[in-house]
C-alpha atoms as a PDB file:
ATOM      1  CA  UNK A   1       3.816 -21.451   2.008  1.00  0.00           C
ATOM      2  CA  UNK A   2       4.464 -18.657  -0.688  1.00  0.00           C
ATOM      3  CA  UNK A   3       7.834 -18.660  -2.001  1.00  0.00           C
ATOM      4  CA  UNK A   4       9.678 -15.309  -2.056  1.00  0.00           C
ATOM      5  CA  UNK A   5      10.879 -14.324  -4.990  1.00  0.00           C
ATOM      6  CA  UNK A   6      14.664 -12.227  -4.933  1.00  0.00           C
ATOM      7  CA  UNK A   7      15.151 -10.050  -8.223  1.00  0.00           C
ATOM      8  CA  UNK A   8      18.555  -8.425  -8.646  1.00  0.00           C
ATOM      9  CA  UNK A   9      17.721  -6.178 -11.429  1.00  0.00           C
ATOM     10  CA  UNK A  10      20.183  -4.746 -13.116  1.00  0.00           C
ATOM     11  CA  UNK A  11      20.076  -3.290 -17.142  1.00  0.00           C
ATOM     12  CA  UNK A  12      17.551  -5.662 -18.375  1.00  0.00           C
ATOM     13  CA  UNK A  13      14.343  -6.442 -17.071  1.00  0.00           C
ATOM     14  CA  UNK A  14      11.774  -7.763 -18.797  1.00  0.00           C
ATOM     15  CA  UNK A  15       8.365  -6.609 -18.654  1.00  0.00           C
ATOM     16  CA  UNK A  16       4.979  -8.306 -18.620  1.00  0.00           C
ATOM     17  CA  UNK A  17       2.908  -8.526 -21.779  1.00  0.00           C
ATOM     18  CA  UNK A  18       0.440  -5.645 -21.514  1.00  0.00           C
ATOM     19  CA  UNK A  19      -3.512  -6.217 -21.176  1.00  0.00           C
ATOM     20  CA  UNK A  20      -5.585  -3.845 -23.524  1.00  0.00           C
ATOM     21  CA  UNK A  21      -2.845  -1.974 -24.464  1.00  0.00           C
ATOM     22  CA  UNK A  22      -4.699  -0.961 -27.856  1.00  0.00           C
ATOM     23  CA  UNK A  23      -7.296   0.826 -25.578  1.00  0.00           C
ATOM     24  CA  UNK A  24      -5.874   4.968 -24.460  1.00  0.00           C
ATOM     25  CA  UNK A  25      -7.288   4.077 -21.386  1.00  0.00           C
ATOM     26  CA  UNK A  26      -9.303   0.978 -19.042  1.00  0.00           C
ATOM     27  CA  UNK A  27     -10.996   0.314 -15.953  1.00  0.00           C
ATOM     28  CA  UNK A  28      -8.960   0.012 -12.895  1.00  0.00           C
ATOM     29  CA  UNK A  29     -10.025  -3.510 -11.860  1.00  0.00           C
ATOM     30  CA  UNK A  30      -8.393  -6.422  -9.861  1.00  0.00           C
ATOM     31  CA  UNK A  31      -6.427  -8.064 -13.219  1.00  0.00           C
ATOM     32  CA  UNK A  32      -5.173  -4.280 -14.200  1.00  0.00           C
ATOM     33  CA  UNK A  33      -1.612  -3.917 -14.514  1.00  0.00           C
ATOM     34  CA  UNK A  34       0.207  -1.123 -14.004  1.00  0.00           C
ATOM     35  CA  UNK A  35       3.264  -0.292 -15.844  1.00  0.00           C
ATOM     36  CA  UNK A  36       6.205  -1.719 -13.489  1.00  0.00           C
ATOM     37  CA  UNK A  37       9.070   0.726 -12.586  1.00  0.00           C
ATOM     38  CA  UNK A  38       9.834   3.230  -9.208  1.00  0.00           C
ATOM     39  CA  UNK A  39       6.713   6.429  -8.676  1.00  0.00           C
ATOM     40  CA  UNK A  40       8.006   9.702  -7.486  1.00  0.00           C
ATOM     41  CA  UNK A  41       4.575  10.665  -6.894  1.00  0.00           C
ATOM     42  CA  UNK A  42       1.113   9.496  -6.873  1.00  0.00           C
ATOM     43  CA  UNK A  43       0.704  11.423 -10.125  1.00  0.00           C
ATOM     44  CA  UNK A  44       3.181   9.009 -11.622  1.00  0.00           C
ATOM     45  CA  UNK A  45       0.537   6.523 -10.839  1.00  0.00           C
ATOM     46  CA  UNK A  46      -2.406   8.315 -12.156  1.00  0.00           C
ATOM     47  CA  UNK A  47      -0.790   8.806 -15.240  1.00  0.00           C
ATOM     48  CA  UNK A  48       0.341   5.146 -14.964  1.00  0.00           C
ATOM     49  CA  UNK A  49       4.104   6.667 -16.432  1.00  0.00           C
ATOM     50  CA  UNK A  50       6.924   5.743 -14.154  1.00  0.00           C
ATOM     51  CA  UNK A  51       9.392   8.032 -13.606  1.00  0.00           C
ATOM     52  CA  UNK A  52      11.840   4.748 -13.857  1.00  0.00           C
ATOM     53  CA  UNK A  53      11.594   1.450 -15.754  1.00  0.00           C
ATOM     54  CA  UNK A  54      13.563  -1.240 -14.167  1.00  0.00           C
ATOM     55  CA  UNK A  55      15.844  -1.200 -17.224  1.00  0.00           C
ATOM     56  CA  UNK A  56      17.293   2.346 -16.221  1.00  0.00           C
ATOM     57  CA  UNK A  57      18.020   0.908 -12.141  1.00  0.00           C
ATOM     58  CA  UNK A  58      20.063  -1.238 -10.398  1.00  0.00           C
ATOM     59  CA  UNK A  59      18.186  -2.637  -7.669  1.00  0.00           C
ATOM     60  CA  UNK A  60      17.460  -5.622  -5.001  1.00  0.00           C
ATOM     61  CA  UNK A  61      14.058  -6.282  -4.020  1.00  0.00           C
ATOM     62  CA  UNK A  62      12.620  -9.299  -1.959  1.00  0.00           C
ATOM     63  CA  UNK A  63       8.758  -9.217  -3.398  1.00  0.00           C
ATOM     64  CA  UNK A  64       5.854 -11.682  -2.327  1.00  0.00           C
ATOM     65  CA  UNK A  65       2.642 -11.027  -4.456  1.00  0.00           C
ATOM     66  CA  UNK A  66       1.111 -13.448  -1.986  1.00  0.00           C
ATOM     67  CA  UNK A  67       1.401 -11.577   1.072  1.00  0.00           C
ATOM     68  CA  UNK A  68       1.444  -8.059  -0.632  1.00  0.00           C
ATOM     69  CA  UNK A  69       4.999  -7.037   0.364  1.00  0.00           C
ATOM     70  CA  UNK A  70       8.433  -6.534  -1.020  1.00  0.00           C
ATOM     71  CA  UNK A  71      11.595  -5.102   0.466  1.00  0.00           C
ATOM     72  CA  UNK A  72      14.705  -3.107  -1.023  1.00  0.00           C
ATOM     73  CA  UNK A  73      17.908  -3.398  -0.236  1.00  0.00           C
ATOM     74  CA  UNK A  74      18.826  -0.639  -2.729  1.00  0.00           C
ATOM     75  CA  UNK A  75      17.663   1.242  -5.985  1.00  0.00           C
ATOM     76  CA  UNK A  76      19.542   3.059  -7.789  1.00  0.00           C
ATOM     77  CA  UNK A  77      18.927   4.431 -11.257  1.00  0.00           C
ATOM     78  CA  UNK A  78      22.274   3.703 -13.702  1.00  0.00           C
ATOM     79  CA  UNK A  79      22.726   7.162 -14.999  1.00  0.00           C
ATOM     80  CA  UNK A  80      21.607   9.565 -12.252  1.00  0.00           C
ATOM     81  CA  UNK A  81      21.962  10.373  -8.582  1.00  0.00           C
ATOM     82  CA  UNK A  82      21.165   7.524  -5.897  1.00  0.00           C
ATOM     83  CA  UNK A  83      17.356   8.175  -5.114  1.00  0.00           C
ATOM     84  CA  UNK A  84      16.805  10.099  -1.394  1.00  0.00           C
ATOM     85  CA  UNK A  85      13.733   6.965   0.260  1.00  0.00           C
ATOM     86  CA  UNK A  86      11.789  10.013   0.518  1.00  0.00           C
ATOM     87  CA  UNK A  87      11.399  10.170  -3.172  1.00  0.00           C
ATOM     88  CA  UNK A  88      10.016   7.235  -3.752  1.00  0.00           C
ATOM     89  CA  UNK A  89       6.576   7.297  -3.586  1.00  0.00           C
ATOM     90  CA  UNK A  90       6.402   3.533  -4.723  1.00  0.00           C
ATOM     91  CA  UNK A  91       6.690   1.010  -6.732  1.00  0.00           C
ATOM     92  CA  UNK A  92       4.977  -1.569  -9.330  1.00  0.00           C
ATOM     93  CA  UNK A  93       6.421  -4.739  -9.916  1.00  0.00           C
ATOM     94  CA  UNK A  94       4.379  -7.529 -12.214  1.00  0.00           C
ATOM     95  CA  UNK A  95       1.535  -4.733 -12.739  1.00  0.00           C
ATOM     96  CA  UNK A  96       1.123  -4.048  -8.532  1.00  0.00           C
ATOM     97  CA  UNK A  97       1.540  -1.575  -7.142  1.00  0.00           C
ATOM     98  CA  UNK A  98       3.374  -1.068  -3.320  1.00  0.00           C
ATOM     99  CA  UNK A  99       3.611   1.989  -1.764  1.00  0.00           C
ATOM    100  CA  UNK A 100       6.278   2.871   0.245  1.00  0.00           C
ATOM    101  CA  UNK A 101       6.470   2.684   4.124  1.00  0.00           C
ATOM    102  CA  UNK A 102       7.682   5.308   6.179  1.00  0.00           C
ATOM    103  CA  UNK A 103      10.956   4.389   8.170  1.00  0.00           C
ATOM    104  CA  UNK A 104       8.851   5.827  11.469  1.00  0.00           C
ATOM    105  CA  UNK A 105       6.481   3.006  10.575  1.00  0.00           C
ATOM    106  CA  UNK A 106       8.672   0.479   9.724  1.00  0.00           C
ATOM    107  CA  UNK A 107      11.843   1.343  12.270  1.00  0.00           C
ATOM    108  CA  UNK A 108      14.283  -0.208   9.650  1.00  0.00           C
ATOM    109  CA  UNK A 109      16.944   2.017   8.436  1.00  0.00           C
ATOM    110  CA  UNK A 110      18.433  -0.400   6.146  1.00  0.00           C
ATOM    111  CA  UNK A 111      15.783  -2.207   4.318  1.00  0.00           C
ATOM    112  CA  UNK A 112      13.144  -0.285   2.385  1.00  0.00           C
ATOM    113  CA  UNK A 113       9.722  -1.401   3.191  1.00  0.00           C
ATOM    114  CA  UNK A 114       6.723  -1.722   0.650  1.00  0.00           C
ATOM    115  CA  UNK A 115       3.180  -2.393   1.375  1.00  0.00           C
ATOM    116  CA  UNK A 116       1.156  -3.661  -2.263  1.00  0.00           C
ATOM    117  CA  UNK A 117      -2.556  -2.602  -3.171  1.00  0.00           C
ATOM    118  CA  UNK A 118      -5.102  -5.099  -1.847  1.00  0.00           C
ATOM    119  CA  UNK A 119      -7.784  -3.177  -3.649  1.00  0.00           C
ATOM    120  CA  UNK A 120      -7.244  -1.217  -6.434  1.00  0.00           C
ATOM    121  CA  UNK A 121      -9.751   1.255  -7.651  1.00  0.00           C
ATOM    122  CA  UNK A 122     -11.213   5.279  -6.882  1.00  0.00           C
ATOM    123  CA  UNK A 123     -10.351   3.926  -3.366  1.00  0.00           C
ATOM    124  CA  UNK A 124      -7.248   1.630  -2.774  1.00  0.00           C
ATOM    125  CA  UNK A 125      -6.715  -0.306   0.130  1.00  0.00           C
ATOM    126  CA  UNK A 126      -3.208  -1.371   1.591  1.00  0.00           C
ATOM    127  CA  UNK A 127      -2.191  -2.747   4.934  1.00  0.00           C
ATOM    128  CA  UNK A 128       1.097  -3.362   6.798  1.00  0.00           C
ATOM    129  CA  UNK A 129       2.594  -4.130  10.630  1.00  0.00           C
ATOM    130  CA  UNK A 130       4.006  -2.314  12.716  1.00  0.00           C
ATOM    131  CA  UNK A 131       5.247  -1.921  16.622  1.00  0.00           C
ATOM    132  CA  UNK A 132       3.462   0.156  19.393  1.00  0.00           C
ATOM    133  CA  UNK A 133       4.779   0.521  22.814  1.00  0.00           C
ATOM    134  CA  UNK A 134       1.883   0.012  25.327  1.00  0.00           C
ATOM    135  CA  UNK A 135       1.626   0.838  29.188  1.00  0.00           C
ATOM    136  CA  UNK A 136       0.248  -2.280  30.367  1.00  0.00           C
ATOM    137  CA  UNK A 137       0.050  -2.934  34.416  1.00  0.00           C
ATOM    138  CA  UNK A 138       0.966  -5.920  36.411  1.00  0.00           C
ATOM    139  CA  UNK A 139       0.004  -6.717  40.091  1.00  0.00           C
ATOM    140  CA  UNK A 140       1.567  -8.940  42.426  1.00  0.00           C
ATOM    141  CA  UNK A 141      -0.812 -10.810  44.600  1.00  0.00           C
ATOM    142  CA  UNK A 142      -0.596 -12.215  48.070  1.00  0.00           C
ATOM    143  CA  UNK A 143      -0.777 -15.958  47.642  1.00  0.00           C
ATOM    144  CA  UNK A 144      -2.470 -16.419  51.074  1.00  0.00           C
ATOM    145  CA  UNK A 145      -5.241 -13.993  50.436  1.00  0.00           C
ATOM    146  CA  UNK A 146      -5.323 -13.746  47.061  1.00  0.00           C
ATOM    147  CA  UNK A 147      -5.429  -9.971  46.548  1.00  0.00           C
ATOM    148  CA  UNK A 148      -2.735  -7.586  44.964  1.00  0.00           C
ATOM    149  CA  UNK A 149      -0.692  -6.046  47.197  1.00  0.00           C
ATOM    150  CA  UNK A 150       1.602  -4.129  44.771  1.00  0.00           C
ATOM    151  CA  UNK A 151       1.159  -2.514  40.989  1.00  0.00           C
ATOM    152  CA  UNK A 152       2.757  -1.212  38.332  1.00  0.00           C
ATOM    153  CA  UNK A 153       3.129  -0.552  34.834  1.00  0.00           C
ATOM    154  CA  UNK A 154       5.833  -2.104  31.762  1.00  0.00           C
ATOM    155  CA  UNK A 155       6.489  -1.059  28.649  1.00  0.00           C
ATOM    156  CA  UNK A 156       5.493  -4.194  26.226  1.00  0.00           C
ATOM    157  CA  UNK A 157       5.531  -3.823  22.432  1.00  0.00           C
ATOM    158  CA  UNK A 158       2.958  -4.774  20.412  1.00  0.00           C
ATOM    159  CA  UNK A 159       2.273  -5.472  16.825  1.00  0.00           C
ATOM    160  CA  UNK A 160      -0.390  -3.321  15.223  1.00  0.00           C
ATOM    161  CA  UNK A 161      -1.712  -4.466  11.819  1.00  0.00           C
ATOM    162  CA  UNK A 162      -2.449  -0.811  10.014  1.00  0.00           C
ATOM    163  CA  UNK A 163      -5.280  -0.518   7.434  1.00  0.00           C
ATOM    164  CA  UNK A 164      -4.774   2.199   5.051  1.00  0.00           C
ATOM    165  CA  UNK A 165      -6.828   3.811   2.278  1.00  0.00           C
ATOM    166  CA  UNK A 166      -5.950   5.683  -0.360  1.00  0.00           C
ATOM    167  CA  UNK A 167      -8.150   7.707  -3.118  1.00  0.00           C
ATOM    168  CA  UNK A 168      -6.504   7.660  -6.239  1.00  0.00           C
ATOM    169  CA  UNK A 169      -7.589  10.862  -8.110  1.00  0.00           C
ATOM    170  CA  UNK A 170      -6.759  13.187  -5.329  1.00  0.00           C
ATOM    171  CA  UNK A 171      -3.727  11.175  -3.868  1.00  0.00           C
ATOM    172  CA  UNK A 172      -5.554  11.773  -0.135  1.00  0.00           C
ATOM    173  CA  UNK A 173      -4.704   9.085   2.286  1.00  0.00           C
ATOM    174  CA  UNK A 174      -5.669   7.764   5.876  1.00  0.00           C
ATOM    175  CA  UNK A 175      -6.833   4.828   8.225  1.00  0.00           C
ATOM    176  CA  UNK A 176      -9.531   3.121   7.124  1.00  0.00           C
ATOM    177  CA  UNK A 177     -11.839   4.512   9.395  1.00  0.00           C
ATOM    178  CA  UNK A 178     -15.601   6.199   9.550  1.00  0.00           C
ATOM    179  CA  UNK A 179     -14.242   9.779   9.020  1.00  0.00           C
ATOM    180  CA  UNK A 180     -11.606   9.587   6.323  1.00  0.00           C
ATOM    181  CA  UNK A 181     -14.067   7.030   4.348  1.00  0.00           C
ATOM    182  CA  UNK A 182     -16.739   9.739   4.390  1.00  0.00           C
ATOM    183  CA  UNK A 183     -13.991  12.505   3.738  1.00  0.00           C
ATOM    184  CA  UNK A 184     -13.817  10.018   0.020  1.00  0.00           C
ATOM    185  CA  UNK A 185     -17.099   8.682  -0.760  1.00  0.00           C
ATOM    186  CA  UNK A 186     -18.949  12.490  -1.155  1.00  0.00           C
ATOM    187  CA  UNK A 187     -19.682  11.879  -4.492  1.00  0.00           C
ATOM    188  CA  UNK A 188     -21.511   8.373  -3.726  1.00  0.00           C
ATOM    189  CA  UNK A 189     -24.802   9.744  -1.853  1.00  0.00           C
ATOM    190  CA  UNK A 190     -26.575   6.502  -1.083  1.00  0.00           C
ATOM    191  CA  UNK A 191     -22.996   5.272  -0.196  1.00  0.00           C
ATOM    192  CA  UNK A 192     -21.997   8.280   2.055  1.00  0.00           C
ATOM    193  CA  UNK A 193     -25.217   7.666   3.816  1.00  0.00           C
ATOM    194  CA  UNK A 194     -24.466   4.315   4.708  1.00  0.00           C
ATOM    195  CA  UNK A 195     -21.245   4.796   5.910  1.00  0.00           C
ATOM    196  CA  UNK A 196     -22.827   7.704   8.273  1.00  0.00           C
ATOM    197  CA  UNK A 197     -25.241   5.712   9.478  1.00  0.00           C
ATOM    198  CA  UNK A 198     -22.269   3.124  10.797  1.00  0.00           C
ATOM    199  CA  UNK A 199     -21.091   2.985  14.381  1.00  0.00           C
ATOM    200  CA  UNK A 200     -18.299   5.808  15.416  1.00  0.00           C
ATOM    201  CA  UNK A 201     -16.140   2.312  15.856  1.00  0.00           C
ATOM    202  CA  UNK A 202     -17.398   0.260  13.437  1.00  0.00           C
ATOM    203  CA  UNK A 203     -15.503  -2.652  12.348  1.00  0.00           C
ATOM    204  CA  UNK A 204     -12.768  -3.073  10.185  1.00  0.00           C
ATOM    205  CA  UNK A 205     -14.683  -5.451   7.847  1.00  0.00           C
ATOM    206  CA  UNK A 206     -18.017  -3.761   7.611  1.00  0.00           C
ATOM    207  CA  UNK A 207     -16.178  -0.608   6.252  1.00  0.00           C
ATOM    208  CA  UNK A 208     -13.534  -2.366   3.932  1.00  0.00           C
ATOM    209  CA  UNK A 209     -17.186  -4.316   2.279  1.00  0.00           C
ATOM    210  CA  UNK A 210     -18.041  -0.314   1.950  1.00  0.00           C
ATOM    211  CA  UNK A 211     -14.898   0.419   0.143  1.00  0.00           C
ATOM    212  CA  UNK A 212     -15.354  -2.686  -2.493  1.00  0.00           C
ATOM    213  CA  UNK A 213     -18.846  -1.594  -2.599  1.00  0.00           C
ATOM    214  CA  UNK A 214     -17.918   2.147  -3.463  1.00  0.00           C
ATOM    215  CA  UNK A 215     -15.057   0.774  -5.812  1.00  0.00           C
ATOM    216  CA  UNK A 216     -17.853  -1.291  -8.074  1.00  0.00           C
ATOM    217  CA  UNK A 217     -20.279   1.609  -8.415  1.00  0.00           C
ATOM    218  CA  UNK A 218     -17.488   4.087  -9.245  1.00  0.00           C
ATOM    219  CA  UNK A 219     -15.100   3.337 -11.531  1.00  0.00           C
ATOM    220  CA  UNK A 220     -12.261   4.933 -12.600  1.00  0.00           C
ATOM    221  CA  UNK A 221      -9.792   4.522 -15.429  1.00  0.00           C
ATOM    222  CA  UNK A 222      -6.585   4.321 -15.659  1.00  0.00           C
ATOM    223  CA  UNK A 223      -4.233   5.490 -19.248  1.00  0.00           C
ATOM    224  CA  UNK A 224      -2.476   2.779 -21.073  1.00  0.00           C
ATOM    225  CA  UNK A 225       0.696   2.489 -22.886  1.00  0.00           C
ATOM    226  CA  UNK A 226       0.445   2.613 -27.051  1.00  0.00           C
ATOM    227  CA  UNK A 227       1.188  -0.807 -27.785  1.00  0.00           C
ATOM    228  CA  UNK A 228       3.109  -0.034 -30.853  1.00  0.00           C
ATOM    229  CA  UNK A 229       5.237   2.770 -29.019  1.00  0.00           C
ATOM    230  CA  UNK A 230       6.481   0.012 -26.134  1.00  0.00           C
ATOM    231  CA  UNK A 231       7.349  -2.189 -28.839  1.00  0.00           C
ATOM    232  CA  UNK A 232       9.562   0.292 -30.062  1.00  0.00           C
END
């Protein structure tokens, strides 16, 4: 079982040596890491230049690299205003990033949810629970004859697992469906084709092989830090 790892971070935190750091920029690929700190904005992430290193917060996070999620009981940079959860458009911690989960999604209003990058290239891939309420009917049968006599419907809460994409130069976002893949993959003809040629309800798994497929054939890279500027 993966052990969960609690980091109370206050004014040091040390970062993780930096791969290729001599290079101004490299290939986003699975062993990439990302500069840790808290995004405002997918742009942040682009640019790979967090608007906060965890030096400048005070925070308490519950992270599991394992599963792909962490959790937040608070963040709060040490020499400005408390962060609104709306501006945080994630966070990176050991070069992953999570992305934040909407409370709606996550109906929490105390802990802040984070769902981390499965995939990470052009198209990211992410995935997180959460709760649906579902009409589901019920009939009560006459045990001598065997047939229903009376019906009805109950509210019974279920627990969705959401796949989520995300393409990283334009920040656009969406289920991992047939549409919103195509809406990504224009630039990929033989690719776009394939995924067209796909059922309307295609499986999960036949489109997420598209996306690593998609990834490989189009890569995209990502700035890295001056290595003799960090060390400063």
């Amino acid at each position: 079982m993966p052990v969960t790892r609690l980091l109370t971070i206050s004014c040091f935190f040390f970062l993780p040596l930096w791969l290729g750091a001599q290079a101004d920029s490299a290939q986003l690929k699975a062993a990439f890491r990302f500069q840790d700190g808290v995004y405002l904005s997918i742009a942040a992430l682009q640019a790979n230049q967090p608007d906060f290193q965890w030096k400048a917060l005070q925070a308490k996070l519950a992270a599991n690299a394992e599963s792909y999620r962490a959790q937040a009981e608070y963040i709060r940079p040490i020499d400005a205003p408390p962060l609104a959860d709306e501006q945080i458009w994630g966070i990176v911690l050991d070069g992953l990033p999570y992305v934040r989960l909407p409370r709606e999604v996550t109906n929490d209003s105390t802990i802040l949810h984070f769902a981390g990058m499965r995939v990470r290239g052009r198209i990211c891939y992410y995935e997180f629970e959460r709760e649906e309420e579902r009409l589901v009917e019920i009939k009560a049968y006459n045990p001598l004859t065997g047939r229903p006599f009376r019906r009805g419907n109950i509210s019974k809460r279920e627990i969705i697992n959401e796949s989520r994409i995300l393409h990283l130069p334009t920040g656009q976002e969406g289920p991992l469906d047939r549409s919103t893949l195509m809406g990504m993959i224009g630039d990929d003809t033989k690719m776009y084709r394939t995924v067209e040629e796909l059922p309307e309800n295609g499986s999960t798994e036949m489109l997420y092989k598209c996306v690593l497929i998609y990834d490989d054939r189009n890569p995209i890279f990502i700035p890295v830090p001056d290595a003799s500027k960090s060390k400063n």
